[in-house]
PDB file of N, CA and C in Angstrom:
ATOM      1  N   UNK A   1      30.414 -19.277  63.977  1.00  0.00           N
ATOM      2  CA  UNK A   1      30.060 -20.345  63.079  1.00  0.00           C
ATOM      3  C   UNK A   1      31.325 -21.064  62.628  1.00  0.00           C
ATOM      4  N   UNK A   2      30.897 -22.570  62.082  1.00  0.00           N
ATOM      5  CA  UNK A   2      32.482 -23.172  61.709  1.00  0.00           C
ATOM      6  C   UNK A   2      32.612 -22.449  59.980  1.00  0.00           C
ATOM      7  N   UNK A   3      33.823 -22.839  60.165  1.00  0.00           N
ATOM      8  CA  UNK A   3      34.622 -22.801  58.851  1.00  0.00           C
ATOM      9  C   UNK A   3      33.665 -23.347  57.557  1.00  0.00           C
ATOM     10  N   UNK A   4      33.442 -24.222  57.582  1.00  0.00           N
ATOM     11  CA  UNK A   4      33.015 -25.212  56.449  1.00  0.00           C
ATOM     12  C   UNK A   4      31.447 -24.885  56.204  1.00  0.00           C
ATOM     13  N   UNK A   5      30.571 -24.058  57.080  1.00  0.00           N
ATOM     14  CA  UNK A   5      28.901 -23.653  57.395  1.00  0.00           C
ATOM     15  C   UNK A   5      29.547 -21.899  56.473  1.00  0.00           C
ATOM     16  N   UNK A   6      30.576 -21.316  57.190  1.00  0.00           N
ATOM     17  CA  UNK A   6      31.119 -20.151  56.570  1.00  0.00           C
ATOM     18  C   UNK A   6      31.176 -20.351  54.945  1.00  0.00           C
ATOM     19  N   UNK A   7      31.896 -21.274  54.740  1.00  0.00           N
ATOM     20  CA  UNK A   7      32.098 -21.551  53.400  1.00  0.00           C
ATOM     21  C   UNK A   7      31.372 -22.329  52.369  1.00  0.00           C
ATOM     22  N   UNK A   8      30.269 -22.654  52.794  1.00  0.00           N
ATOM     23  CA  UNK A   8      29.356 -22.928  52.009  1.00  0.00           C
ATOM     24  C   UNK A   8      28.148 -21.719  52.001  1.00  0.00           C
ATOM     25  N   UNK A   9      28.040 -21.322  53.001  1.00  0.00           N
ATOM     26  CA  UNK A   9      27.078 -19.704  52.893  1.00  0.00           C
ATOM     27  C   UNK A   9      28.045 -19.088  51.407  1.00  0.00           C
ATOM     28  N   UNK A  10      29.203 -18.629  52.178  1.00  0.00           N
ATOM     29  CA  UNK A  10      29.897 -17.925  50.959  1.00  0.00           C
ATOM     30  C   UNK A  10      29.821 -18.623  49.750  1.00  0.00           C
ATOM     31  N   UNK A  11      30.005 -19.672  49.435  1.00  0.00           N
ATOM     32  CA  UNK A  11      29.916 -20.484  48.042  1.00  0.00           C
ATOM     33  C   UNK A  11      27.886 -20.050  47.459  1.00  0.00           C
ATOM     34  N   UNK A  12      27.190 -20.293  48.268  1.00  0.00           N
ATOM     35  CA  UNK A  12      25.996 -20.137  47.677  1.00  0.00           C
ATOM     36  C   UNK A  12      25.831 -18.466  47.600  1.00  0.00           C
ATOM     37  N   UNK A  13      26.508 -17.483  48.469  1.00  0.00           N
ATOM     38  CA  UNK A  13      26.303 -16.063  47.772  1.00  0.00           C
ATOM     39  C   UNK A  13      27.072 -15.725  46.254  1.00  0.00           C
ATOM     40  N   UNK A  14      28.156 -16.548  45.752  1.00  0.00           N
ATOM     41  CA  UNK A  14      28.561 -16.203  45.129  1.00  0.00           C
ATOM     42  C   UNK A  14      27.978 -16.920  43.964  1.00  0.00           C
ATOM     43  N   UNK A  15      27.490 -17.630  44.004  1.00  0.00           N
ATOM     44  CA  UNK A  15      26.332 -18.531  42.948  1.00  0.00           C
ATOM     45  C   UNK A  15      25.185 -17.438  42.833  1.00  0.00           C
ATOM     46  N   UNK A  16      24.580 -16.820  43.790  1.00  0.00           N
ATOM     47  CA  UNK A  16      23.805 -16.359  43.990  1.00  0.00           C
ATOM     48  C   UNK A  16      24.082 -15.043  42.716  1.00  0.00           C
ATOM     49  N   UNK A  17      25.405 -14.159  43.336  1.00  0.00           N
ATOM     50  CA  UNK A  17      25.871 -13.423  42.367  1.00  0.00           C
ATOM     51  C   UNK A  17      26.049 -13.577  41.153  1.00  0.00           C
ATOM     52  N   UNK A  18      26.414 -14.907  40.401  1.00  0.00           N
ATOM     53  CA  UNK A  18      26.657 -15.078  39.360  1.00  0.00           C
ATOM     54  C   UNK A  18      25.082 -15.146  38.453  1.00  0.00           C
ATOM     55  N   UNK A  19      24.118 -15.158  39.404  1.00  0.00           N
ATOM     56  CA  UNK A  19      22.652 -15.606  38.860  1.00  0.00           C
ATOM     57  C   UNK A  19      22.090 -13.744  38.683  1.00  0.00           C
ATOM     58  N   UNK A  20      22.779 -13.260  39.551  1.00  0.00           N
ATOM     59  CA  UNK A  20      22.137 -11.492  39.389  1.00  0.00           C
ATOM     60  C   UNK A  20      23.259 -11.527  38.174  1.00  0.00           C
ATOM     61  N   UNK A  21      24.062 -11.731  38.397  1.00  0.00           N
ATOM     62  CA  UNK A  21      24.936 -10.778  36.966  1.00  0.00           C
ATOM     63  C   UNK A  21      24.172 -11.574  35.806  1.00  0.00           C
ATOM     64  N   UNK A  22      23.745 -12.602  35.708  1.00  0.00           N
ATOM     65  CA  UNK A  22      23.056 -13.290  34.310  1.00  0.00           C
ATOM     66  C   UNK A  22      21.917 -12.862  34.398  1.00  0.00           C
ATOM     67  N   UNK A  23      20.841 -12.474  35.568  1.00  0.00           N
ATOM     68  CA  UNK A  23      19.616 -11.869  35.004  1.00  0.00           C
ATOM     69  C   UNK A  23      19.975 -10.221  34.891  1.00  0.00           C
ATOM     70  N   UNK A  24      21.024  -9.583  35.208  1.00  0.00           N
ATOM     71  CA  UNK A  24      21.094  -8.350  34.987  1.00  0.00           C
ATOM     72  C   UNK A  24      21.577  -8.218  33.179  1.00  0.00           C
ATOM     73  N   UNK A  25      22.191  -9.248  32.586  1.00  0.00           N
ATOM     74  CA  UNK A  25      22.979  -9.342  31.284  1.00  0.00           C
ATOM     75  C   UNK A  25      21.452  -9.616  30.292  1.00  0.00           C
ATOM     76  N   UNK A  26      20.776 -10.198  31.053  1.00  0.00           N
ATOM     77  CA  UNK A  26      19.703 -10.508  29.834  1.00  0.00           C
ATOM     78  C   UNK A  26      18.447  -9.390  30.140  1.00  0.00           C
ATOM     79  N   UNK A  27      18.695  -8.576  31.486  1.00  0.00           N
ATOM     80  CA  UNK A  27      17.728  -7.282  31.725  1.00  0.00           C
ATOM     81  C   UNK A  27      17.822  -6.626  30.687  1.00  0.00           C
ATOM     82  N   UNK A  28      19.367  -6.398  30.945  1.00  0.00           N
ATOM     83  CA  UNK A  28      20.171  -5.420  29.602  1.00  0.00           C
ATOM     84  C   UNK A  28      19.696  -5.498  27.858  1.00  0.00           C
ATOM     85  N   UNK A  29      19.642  -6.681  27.731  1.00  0.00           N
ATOM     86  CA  UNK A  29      18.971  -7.273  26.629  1.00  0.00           C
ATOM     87  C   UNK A  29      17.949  -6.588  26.132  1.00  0.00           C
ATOM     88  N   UNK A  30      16.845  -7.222  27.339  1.00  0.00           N
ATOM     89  CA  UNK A  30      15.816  -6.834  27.010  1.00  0.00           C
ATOM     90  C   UNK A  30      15.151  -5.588  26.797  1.00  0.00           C
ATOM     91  N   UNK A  31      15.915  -4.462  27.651  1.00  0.00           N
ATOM     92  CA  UNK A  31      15.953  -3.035  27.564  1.00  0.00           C
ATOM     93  C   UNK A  31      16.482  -3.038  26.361  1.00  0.00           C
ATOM     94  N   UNK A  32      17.600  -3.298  25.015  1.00  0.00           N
ATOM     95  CA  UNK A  32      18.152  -2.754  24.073  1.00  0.00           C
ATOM     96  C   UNK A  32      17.073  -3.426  23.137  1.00  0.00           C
ATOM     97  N   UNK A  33      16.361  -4.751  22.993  1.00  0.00           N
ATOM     98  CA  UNK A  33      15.356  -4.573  21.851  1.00  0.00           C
ATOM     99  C   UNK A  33      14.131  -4.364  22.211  1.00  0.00           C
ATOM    100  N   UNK A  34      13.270  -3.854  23.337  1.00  0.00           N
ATOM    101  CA  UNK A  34      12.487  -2.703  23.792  1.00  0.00           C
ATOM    102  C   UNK A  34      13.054  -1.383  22.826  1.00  0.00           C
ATOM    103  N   UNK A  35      14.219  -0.883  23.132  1.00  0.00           N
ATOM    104  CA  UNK A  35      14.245   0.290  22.696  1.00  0.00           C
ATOM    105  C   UNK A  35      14.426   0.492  21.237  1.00  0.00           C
ATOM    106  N   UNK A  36      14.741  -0.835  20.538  1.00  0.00           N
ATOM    107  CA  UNK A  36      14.697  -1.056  19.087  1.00  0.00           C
ATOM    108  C   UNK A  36      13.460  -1.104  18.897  1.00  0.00           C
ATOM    109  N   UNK A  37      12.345  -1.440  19.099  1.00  0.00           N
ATOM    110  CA  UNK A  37      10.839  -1.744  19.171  1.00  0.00           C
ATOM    111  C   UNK A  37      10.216  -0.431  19.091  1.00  0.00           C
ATOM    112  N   UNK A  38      10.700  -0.022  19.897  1.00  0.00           N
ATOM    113  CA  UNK A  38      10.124   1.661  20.063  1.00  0.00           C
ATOM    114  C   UNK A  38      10.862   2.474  18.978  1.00  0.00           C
ATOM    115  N   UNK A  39      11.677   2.362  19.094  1.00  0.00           N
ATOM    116  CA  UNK A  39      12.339   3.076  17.659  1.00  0.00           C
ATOM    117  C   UNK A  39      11.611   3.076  16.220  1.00  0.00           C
ATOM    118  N   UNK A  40      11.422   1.657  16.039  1.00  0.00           N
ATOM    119  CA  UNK A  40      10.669   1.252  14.949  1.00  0.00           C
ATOM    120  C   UNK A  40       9.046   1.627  14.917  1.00  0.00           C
ATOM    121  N   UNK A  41       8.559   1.658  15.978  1.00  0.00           N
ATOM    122  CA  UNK A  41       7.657   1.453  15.996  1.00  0.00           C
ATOM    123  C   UNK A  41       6.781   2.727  15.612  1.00  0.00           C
ATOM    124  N   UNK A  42       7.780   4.191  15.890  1.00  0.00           N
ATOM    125  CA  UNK A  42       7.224   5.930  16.451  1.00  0.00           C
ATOM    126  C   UNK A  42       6.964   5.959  15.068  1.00  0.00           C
ATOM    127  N   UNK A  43       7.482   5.618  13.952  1.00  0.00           N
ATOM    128  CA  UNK A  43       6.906   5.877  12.439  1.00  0.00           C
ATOM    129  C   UNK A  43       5.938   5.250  12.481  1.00  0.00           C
ATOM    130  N   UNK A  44       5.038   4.392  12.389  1.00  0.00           N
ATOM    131  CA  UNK A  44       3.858   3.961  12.563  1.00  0.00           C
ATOM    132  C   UNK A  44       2.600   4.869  12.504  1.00  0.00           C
ATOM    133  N   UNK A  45       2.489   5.860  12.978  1.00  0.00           N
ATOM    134  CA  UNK A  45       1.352   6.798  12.936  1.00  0.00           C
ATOM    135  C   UNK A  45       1.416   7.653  11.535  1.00  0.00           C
ATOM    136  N   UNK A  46       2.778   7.885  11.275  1.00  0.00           N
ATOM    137  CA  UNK A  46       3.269   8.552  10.107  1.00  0.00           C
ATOM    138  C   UNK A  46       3.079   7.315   8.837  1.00  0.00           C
ATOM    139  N   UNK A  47       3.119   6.268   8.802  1.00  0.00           N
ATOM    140  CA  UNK A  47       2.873   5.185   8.091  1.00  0.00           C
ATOM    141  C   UNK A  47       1.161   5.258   7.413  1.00  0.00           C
ATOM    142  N   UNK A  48       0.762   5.039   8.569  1.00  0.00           N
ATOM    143  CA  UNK A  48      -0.719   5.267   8.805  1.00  0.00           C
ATOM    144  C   UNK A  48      -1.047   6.523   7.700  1.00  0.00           C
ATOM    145  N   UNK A  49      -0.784   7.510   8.333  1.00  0.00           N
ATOM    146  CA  UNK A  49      -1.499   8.669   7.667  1.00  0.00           C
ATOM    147  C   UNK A  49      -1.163   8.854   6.133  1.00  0.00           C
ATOM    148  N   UNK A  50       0.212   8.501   5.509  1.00  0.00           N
ATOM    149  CA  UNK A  50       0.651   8.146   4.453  1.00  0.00           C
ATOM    150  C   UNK A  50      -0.277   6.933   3.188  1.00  0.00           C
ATOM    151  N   UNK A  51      -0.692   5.971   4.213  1.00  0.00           N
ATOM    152  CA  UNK A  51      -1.257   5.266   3.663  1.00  0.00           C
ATOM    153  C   UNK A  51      -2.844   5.858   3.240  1.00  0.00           C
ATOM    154  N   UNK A  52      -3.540   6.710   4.190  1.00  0.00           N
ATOM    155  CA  UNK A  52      -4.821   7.089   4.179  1.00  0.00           C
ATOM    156  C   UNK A  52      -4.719   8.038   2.665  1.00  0.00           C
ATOM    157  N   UNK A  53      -3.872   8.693   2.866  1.00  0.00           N
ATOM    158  CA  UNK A  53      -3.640  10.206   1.804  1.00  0.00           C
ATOM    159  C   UNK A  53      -3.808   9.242   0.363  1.00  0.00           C
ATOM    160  N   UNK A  54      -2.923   8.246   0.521  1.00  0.00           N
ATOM    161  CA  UNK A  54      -2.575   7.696  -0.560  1.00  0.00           C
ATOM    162  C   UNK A  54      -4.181   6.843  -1.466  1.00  0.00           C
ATOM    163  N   UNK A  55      -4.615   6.430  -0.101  1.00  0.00           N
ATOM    164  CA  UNK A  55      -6.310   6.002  -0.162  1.00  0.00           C
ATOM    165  C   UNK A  55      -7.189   6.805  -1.006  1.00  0.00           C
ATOM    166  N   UNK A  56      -6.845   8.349  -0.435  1.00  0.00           N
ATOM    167  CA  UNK A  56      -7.909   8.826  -0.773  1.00  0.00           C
ATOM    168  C   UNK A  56      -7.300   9.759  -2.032  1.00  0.00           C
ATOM    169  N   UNK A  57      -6.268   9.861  -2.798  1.00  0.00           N
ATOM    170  CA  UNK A  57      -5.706  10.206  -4.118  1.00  0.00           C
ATOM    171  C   UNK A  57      -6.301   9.042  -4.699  1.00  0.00           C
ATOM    172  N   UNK A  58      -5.956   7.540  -4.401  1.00  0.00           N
ATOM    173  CA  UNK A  58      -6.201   7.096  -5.400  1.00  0.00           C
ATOM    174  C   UNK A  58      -7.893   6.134  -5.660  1.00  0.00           C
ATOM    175  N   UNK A  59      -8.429   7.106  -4.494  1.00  0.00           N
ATOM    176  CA  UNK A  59     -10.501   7.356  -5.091  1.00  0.00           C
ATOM    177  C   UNK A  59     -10.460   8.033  -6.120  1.00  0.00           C
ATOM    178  N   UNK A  60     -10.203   9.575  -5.568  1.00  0.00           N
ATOM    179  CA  UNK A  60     -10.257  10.903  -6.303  1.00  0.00           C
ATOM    180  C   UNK A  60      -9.973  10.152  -7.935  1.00  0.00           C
ATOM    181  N   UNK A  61      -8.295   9.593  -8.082  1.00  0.00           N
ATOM    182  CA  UNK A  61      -8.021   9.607  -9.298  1.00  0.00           C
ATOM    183  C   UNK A  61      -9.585   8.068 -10.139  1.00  0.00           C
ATOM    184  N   UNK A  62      -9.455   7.147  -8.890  1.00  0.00           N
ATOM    185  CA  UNK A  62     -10.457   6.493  -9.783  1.00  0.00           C
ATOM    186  C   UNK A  62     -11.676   6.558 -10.327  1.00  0.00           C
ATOM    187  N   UNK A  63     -12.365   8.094  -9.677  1.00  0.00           N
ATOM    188  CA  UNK A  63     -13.476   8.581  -9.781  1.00  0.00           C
ATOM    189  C   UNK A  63     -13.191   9.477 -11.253  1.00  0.00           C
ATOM    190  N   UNK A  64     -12.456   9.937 -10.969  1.00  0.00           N
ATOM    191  CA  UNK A  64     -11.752  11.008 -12.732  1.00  0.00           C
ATOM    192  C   UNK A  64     -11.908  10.227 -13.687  1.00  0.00           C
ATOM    193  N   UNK A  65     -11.149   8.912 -13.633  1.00  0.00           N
ATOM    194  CA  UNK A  65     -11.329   7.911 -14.566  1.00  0.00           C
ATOM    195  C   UNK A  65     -12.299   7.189 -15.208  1.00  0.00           C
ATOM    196  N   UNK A  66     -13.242   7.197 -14.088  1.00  0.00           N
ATOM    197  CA  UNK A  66     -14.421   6.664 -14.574  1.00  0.00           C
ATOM    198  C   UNK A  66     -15.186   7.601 -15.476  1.00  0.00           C
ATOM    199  N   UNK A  67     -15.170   8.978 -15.022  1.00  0.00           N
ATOM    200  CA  UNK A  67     -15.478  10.159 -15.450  1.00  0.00           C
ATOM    201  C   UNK A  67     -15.252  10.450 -16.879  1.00  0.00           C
ATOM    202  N   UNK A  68     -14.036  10.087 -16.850  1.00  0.00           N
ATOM    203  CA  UNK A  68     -13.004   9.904 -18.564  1.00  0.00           C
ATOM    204  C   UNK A  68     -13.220   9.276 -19.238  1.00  0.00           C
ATOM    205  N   UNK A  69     -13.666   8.025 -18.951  1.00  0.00           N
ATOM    206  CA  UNK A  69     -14.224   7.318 -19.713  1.00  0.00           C
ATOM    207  C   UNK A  69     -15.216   6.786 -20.214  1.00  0.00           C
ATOM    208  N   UNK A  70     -16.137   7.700 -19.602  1.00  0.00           N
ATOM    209  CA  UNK A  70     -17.450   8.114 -19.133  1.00  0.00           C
ATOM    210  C   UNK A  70     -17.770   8.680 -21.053  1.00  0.00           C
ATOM    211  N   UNK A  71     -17.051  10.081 -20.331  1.00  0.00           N
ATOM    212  CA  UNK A  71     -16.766  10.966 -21.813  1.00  0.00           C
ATOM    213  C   UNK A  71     -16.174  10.583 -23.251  1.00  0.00           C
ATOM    214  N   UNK A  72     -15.213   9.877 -22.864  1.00  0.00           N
ATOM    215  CA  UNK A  72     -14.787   9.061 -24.574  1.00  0.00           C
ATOM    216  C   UNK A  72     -15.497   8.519 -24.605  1.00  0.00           C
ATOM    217  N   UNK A  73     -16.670   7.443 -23.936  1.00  0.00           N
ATOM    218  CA  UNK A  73     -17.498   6.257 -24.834  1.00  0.00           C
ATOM    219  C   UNK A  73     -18.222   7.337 -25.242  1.00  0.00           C
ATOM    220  N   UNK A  74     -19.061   8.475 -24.803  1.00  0.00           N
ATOM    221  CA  UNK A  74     -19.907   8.815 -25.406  1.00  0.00           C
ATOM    222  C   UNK A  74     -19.186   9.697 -26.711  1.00  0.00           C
ATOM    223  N   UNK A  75     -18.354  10.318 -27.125  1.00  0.00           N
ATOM    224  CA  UNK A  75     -17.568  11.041 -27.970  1.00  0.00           C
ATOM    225  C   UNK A  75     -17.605  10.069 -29.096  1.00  0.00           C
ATOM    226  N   UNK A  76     -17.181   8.363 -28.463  1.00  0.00           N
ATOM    227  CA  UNK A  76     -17.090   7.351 -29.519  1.00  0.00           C
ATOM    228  C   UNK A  76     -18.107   7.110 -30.297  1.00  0.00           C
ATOM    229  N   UNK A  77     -19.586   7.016 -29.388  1.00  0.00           N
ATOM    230  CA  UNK A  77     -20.952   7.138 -29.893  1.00  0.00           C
ATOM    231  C   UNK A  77     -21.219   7.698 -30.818  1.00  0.00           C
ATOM    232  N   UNK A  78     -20.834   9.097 -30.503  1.00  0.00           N
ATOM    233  CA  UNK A  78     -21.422  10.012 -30.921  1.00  0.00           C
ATOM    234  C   UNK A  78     -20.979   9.993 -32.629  1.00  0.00           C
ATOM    235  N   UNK A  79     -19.505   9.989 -32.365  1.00  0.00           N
ATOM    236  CA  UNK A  79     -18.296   9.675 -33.522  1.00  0.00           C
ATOM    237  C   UNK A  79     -18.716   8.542 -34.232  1.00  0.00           C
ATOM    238  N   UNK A  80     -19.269   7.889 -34.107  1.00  0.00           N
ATOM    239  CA  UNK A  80     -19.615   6.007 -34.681  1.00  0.00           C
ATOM    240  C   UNK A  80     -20.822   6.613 -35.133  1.00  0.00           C
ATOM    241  N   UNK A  81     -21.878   7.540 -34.836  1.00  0.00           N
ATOM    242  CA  UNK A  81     -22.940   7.590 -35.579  1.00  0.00           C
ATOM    243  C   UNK A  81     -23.040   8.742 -36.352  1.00  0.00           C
ATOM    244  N   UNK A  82     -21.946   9.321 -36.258  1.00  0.00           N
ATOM    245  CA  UNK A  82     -21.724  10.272 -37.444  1.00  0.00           C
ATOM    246  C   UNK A  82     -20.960   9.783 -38.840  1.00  0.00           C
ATOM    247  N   UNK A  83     -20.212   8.774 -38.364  1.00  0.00           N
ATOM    248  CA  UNK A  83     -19.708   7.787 -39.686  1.00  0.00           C
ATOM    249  C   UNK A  83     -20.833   7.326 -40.026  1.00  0.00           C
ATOM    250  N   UNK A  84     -21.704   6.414 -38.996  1.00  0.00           N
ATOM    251  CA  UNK A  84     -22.925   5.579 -40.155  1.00  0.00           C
ATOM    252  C   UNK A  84     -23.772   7.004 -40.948  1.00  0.00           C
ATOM    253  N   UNK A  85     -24.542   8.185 -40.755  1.00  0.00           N
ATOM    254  CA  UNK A  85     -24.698   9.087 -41.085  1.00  0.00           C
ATOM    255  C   UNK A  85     -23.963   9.108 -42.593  1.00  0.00           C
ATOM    256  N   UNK A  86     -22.401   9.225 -42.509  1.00  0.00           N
ATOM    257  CA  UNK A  86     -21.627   9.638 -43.951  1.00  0.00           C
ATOM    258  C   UNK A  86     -22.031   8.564 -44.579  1.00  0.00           C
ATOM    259  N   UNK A  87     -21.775   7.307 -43.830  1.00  0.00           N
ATOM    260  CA  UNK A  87     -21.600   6.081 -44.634  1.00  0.00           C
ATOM    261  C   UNK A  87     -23.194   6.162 -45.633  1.00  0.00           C
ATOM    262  N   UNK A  88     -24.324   5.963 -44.982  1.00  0.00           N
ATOM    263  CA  UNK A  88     -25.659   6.561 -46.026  1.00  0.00           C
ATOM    264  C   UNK A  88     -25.441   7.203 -46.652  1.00  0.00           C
ATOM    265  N   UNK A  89     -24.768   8.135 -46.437  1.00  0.00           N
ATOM    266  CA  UNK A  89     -25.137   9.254 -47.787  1.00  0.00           C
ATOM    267  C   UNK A  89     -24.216   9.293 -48.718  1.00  0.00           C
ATOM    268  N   UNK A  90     -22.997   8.687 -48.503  1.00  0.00           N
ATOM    269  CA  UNK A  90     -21.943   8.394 -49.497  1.00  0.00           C
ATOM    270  C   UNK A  90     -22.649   6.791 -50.435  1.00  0.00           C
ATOM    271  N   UNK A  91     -23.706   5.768 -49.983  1.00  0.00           N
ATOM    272  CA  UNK A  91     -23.827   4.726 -50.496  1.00  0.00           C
ATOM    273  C   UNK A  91     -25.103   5.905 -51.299  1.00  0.00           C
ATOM    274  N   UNK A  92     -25.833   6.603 -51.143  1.00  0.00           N
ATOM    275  CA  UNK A  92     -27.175   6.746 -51.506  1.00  0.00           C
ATOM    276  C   UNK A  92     -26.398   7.924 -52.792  1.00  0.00           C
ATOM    277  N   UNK A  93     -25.320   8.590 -52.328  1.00  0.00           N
ATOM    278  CA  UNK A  93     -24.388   9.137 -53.627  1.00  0.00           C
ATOM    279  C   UNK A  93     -23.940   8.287 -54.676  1.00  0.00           C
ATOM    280  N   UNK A  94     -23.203   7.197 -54.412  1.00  0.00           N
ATOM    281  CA  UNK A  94     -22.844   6.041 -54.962  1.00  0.00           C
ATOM    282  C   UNK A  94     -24.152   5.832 -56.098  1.00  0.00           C
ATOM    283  N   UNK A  95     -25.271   5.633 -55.512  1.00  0.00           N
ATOM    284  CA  UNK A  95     -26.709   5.344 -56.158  1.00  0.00           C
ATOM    285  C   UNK A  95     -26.826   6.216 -56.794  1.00  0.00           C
ATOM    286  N   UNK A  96     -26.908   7.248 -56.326  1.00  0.00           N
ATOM    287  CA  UNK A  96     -27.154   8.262 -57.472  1.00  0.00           C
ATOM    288  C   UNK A  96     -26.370   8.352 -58.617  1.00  0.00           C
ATOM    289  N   UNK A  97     -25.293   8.068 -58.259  1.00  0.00           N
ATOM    290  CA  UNK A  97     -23.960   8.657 -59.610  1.00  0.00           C
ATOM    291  C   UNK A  97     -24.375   7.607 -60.694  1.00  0.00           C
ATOM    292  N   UNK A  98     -24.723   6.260 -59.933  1.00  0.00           N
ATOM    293  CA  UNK A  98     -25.200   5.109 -61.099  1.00  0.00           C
ATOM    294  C   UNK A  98     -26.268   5.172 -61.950  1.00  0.00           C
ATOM    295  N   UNK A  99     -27.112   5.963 -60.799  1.00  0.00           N
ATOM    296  CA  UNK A  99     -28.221   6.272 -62.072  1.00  0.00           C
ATOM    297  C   UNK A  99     -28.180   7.097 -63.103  1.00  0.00           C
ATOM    298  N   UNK A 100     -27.406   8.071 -62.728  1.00  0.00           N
ATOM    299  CA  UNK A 100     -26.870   9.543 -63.860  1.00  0.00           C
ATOM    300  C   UNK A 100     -26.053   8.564 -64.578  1.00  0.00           C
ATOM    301  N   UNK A 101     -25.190   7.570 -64.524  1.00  0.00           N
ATOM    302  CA  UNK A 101     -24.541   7.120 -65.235  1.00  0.00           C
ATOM    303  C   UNK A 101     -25.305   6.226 -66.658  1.00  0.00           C
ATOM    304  N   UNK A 102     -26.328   5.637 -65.944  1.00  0.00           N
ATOM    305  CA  UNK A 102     -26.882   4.567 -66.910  1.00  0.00           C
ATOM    306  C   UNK A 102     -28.116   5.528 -67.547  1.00  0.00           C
ATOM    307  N   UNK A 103     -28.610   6.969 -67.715  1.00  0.00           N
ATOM    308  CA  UNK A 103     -28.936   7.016 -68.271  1.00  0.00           C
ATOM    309  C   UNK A 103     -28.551   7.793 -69.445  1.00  0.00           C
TER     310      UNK A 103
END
C-alpha cells in the first residue's frame, strides 16, 4: 500500500483510540456512581423496617392515649358531679343556718 493510504488508516486508528480511551473514561464513571448508588441504596430495607416499627409504636402509643383520656374525662365527670352534689348541700346548709338564724 502507498504511504499516504498507510497514513491515513493509521491517523483514523488513532482517532479511533482516542474514542475507546473516552468511552472507557466515562465507563469508569459510570461504574463509580453505580457503585455509589448501591452503596446508598443497601440501607433502604433497614430504612423501611425502621419506619414500620416506628408506625406501629406510634398506633400502640395513640391507642393508650385515647384510652387516657378516655379515663380522665370520665374521672372529670365523675369529679364535676360530686362538686354539684357539695355545691346543694352546702346552698341547702346555707338555708338552713338562715332559718336557725331568723328565728
Amino acid at each position: 500500500m502507498s504511504d499516504p493510504i498507510l497514513g491515513q488508516i493509521l491517523n483514523q486508528l488513532q482517532q479511533m483510540d482516542k474514542r475507546f480511551d473516552s468511552i472507557d473514561v466515562r465507563l469508569e464513571k459510570m461504574e463509580d456512581r453505580l457503585d455509589t448508588i448501591e452503596e446508598q441504596t443497601k440501607n433502604i430495607p433497614l430504612l423501611q423496617e425502621a419506619v414500620l416499627e416506628t408506625l406501629t409504636v406510634t398506633k400502640r402509643l395513640d391507642a393508650s392515649q385515647s384510652a387516657s383520656e378516655r379515663k380522665v374525662t370520665t374521672e372529670l365527670n365523675t369529679h364535676q358531679h360530686s362538686i354539684d352534689i357539695l355545691n346543694r348541700r352546702q346552698l341547702r346548709m346555707e338555708a338552713d343556718i338562715e332559718t336557725l338564724k331568723s328565728r
